[in-house]
C-alpha atoms as a PDB file:
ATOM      1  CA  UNK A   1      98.559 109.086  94.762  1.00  0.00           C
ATOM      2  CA  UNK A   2      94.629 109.222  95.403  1.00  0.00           C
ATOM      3  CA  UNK A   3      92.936 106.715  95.262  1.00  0.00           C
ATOM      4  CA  UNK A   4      88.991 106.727  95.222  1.00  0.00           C
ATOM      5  CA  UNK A   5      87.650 103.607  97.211  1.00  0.00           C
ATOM      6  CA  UNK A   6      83.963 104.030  96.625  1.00  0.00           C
ATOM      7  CA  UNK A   7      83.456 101.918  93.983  1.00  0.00           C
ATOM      8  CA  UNK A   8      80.766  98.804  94.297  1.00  0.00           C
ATOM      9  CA  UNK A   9      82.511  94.908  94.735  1.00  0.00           C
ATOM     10  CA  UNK A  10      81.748  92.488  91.739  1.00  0.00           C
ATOM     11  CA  UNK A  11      81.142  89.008  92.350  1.00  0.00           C
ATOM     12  CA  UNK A  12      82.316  86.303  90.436  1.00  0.00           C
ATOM     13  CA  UNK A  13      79.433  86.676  87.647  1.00  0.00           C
ATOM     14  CA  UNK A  14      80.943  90.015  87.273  1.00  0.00           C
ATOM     15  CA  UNK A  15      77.920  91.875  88.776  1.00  0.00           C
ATOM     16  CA  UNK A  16      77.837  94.195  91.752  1.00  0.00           C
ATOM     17  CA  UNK A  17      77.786  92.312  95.031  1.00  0.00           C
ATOM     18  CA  UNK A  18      74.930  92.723  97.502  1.00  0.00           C
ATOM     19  CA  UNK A  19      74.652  91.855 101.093  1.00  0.00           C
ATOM     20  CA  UNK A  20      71.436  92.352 103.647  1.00  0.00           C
ATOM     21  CA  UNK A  21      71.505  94.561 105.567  1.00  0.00           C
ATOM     22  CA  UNK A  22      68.064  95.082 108.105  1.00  0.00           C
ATOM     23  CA  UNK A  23      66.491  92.531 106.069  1.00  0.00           C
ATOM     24  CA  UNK A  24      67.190  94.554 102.923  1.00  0.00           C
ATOM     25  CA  UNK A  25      69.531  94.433  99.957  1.00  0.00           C
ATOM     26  CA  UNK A  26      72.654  96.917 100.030  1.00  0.00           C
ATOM     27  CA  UNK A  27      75.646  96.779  97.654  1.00  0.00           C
ATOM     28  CA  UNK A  28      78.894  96.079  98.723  1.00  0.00           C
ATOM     29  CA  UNK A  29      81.586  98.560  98.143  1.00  0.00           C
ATOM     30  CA  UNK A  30      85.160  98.406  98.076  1.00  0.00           C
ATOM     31  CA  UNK A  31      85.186 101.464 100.477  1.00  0.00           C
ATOM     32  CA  UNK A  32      83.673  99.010 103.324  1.00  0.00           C
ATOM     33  CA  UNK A  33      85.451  95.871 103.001  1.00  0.00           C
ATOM     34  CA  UNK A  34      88.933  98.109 103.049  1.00  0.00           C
ATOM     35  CA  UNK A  35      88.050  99.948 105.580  1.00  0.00           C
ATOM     36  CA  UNK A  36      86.844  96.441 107.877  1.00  0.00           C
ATOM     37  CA  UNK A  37      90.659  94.560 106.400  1.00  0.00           C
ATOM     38  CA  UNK A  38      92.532  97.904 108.097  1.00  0.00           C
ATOM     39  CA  UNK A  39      90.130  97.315 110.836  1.00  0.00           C
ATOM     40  CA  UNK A  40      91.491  93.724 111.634  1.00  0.00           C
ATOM     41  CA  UNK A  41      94.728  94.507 110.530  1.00  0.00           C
ATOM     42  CA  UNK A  42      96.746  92.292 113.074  1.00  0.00           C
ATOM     43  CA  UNK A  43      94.469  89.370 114.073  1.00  0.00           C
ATOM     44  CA  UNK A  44      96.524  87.220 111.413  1.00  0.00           C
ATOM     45  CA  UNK A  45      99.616  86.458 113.410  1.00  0.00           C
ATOM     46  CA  UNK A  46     101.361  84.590 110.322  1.00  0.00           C
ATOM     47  CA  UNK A  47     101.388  87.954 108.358  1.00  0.00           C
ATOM     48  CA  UNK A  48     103.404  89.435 111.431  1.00  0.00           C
ATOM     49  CA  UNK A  49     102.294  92.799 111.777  1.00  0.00           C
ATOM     50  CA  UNK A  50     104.757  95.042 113.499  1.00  0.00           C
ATOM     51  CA  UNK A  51     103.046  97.990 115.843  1.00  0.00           C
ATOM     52  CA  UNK A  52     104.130 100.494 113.438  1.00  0.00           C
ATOM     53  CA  UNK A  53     102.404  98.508 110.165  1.00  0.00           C
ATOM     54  CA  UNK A  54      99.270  98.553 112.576  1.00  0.00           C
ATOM     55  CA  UNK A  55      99.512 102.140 112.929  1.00  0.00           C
ATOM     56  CA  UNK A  56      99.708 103.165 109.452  1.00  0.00           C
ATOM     57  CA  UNK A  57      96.895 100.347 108.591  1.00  0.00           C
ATOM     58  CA  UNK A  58      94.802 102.685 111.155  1.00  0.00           C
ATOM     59  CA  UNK A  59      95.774 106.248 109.944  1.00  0.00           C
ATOM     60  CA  UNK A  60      94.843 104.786 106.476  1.00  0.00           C
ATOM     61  CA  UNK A  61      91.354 103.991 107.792  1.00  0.00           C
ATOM     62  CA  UNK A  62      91.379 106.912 109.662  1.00  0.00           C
ATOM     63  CA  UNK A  63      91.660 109.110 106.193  1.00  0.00           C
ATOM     64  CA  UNK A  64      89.373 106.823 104.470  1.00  0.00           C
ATOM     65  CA  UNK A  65      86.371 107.697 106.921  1.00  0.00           C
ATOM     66  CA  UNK A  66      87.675 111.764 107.344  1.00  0.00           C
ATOM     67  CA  UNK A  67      87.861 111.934 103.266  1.00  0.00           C
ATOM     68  CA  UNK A  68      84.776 109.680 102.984  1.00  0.00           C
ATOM     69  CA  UNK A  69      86.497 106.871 100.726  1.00  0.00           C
ATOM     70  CA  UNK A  70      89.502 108.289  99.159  1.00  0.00           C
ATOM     71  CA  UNK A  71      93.033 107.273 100.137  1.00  0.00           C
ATOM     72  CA  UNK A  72      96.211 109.586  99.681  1.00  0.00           C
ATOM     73  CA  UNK A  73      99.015 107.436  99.552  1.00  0.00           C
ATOM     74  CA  UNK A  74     102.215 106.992  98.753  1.00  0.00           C
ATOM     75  CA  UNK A  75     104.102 103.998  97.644  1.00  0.00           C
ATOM     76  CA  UNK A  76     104.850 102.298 100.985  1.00  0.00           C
ATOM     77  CA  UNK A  77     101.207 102.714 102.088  1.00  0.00           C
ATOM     78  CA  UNK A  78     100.058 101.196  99.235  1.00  0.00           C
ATOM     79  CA  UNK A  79     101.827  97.985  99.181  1.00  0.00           C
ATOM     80  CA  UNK A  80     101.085  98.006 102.489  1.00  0.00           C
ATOM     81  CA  UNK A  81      97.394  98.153 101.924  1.00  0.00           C
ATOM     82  CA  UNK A  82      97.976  95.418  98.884  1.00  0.00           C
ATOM     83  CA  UNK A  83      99.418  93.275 101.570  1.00  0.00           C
ATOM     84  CA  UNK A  84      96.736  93.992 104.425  1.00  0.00           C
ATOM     85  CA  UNK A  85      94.047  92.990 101.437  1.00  0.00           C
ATOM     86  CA  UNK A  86      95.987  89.686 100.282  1.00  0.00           C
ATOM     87  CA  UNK A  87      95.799  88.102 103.370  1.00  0.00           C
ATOM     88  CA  UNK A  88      92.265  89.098 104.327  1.00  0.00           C
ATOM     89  CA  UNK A  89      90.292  88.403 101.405  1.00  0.00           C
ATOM     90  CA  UNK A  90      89.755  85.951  98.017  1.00  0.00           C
ATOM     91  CA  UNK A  91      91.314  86.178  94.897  1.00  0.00           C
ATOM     92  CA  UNK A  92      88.538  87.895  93.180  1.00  0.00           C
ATOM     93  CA  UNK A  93      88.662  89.991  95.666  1.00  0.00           C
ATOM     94  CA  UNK A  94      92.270  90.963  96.172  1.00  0.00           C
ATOM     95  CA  UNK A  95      92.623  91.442  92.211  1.00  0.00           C
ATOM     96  CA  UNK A  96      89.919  94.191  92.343  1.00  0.00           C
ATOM     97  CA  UNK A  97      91.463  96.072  94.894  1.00  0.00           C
ATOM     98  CA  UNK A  98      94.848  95.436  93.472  1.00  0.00           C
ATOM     99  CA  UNK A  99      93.683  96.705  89.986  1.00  0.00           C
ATOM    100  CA  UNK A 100      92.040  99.691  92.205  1.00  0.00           C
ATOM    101  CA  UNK A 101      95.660 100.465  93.361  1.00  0.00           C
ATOM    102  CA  UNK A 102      97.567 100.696  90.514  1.00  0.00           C
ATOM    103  CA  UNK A 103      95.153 102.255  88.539  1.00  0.00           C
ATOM    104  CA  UNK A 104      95.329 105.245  91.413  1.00  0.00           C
ATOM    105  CA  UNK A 105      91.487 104.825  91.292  1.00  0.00           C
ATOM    106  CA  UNK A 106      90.896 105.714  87.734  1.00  0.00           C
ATOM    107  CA  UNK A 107      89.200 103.781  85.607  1.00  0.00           C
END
């Protein structure tokens, strides 16, 4: 399944998230908080990542910055990534991504 990651991150009001960035405002997209989770994939020792989770949490971000934001995955990478996200971020958070998931990108 494909899965296209560069979509913006909505806050809690529902609007698109922005951060600073050099003193100037940037949205945040889904595309770069994924791609920092995979990153840190393993720093949580209570979600006891094996060394072959790790890997495929890095070959994941590998193929999201070679296919610049979109994810072809199958079914055990993608509840792997579900997993990865539910530990690293917020609810609101997590359900976007989750939604992102299922949805194979579409919306």
């Amino acid at each position: 399944m494909k899965v296209n990651l560069n979509r913006n991150l909505l806050d809690h009001k529902g609007q698109e998230a922005v951060e600073l960035v050099d003193g100037k405002e940037r949205k945040k997209s889904l595309r770069d908080i994924i791609s920092e989770a995979l990153y840190a994939t393993g720093m949580n020792a209570q979600l006891g990542m094996d060394m072959a989770k790790k890997l495929r949490a890095y070959k994941m971000l590998q193929q999201i910055i070679n296919n610049r934001g979109v994810l072809d995955i199958e079914t055990d990478d993608a509840t792997l990534l579900k997993e990865i996200c539910a530990e690293f971020f917020t609810a609101g958070v997590y359900g976007q991504i989750y939604d992102l998931i299922e949805k194979g990108g579409k919306e």
